[in-house]
C-alpha atoms as a PDB file:
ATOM      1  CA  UNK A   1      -9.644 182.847  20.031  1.00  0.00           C
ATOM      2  CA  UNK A   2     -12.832 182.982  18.723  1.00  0.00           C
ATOM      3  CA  UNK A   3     -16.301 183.478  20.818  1.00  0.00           C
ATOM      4  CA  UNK A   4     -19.625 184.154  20.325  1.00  0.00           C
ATOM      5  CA  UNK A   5     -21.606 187.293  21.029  1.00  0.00           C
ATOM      6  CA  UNK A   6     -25.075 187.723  22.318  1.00  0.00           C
ATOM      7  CA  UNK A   7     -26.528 187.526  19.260  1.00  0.00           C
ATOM      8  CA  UNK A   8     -24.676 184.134  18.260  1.00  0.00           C
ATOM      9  CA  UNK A   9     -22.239 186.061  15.964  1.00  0.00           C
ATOM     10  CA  UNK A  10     -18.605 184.696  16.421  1.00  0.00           C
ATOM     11  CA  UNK A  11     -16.460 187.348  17.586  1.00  0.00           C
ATOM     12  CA  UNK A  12     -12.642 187.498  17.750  1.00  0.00           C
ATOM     13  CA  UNK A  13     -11.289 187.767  21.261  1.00  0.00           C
ATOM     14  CA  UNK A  14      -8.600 190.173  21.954  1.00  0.00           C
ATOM     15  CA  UNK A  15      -5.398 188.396  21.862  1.00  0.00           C
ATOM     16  CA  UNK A  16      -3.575 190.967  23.922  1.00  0.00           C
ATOM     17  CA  UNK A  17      -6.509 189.738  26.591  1.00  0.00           C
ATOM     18  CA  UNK A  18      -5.311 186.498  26.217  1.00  0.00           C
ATOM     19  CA  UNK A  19      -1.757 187.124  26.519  1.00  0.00           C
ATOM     20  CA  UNK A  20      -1.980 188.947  29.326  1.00  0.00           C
ATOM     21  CA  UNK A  21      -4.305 186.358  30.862  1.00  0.00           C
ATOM     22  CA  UNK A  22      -1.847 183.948  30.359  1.00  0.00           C
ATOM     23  CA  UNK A  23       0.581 185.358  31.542  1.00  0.00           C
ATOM     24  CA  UNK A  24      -0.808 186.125  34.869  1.00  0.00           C
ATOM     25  CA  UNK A  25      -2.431 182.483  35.155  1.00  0.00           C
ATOM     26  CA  UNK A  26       0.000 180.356  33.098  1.00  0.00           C
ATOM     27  CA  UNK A  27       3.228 180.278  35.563  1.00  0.00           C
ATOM     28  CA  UNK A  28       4.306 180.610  38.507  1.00  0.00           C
ATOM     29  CA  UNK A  29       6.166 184.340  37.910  1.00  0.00           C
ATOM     30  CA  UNK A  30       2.506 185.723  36.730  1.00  0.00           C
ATOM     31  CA  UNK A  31       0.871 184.775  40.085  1.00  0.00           C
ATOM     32  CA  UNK A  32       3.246 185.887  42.127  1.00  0.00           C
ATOM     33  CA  UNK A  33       3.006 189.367  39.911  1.00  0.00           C
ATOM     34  CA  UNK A  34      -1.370 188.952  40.336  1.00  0.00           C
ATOM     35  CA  UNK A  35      -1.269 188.872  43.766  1.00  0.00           C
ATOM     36  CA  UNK A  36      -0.950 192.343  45.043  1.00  0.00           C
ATOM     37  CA  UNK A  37      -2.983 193.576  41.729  1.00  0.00           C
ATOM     38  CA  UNK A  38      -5.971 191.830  43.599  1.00  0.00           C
ATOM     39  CA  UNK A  39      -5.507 193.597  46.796  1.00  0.00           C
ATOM     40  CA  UNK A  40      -8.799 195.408  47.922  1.00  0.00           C
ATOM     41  CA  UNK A  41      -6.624 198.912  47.730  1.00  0.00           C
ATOM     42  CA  UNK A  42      -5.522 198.688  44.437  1.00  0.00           C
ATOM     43  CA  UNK A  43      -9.588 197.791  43.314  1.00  0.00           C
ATOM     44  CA  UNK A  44     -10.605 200.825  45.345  1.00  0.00           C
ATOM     45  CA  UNK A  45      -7.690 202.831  43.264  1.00  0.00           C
ATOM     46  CA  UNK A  46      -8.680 201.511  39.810  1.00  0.00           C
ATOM     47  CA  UNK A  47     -12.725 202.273  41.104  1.00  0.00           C
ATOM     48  CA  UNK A  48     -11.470 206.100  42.140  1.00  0.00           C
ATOM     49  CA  UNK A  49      -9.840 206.664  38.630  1.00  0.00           C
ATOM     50  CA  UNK A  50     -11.641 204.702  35.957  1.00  0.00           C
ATOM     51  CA  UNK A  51     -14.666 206.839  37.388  1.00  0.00           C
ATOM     52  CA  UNK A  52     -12.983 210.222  37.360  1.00  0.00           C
ATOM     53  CA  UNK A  53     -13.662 212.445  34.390  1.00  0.00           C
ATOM     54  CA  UNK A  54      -9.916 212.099  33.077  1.00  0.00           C
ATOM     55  CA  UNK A  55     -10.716 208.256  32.069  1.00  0.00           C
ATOM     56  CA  UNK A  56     -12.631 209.679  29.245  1.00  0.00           C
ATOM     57  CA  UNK A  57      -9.436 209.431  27.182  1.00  0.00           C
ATOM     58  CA  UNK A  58      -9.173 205.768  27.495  1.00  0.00           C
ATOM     59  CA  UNK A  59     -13.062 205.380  26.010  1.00  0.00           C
ATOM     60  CA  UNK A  60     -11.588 205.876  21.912  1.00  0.00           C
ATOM     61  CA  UNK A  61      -8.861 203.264  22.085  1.00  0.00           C
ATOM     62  CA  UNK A  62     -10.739 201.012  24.414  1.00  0.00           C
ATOM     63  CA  UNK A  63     -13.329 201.057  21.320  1.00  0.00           C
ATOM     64  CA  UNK A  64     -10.717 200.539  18.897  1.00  0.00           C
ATOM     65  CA  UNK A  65      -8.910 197.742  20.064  1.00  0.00           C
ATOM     66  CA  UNK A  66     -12.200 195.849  21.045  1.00  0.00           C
ATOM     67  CA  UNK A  67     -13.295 196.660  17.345  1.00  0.00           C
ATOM     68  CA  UNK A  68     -16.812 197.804  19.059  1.00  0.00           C
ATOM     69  CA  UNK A  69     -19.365 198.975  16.754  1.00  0.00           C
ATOM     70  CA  UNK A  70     -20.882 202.487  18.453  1.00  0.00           C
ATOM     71  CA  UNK A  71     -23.865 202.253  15.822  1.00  0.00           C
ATOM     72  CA  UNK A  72     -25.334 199.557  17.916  1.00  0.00           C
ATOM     73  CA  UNK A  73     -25.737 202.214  20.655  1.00  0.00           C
ATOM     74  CA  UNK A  74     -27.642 205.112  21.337  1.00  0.00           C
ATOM     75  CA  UNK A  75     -25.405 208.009  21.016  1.00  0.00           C
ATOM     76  CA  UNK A  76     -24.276 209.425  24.610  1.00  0.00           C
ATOM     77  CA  UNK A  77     -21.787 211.756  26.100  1.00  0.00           C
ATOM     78  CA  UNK A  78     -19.792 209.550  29.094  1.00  0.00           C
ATOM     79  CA  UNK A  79     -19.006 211.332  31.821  1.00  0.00           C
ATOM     80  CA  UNK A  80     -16.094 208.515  32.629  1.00  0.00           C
ATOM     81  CA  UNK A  81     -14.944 205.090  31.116  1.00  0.00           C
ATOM     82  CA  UNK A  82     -17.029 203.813  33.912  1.00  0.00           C
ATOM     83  CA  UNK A  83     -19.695 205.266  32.476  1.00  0.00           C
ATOM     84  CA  UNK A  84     -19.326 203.971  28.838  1.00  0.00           C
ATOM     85  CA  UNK A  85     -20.135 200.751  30.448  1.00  0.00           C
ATOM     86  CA  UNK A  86     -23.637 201.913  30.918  1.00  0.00           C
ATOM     87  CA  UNK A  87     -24.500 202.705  27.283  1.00  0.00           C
ATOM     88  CA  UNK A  88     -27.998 201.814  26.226  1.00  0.00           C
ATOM     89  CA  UNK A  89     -28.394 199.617  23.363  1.00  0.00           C
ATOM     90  CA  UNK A  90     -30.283 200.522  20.206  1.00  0.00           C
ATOM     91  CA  UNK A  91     -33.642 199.059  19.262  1.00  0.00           C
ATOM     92  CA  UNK A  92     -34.181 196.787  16.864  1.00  0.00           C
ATOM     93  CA  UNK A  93     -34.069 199.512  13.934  1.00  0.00           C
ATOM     94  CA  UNK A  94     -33.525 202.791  15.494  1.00  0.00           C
END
């Protein structure tokens, strides 16, 4: 699927995304799988880990499979793939 960035620059979606969006949403097995996933315990879980130092190691392939381009961002040292989610942006040129 394709989609357009911020910028107005069409971007390829990642079709593992999709797949597993479909999945989920497209039948009747996938909802009955989403519904405990949505429970407020399993959010709280997810919350606990993906902001524990460990989740680091999920930052590199999370990059790679989203194709992201880390010149577009100031460099940083993340503390947790929470944190990644917090990276600044460059200016214009810098």
């Amino acid at each position: 699927m394709i989609c357009m960035d911020r910028n107005g620059n069409k971007i390829m979606q990642n079709d593992l995304q999709n797949k597993i969006l479909n999945l989920l949403y497209g039948n009747m097995l996938g909802r009955i799988l989403l519904k405990p996933l949505v429970k407020p315990w399993v959010t709280k879980l997810a919350e606990l880990v993906l902001s524990s130092s460990c989740s680091r190691i999920l930052i590199p392939l999370f990059i790679k499979l989203n194709k992201i381009d880390m010149r577009d961002y100031v460099k940083s040292t993340y503390h947790s793939f929470n944190d990644f989610f917090t990276r600044k942006i460059k200016k214009g040129g810098e």
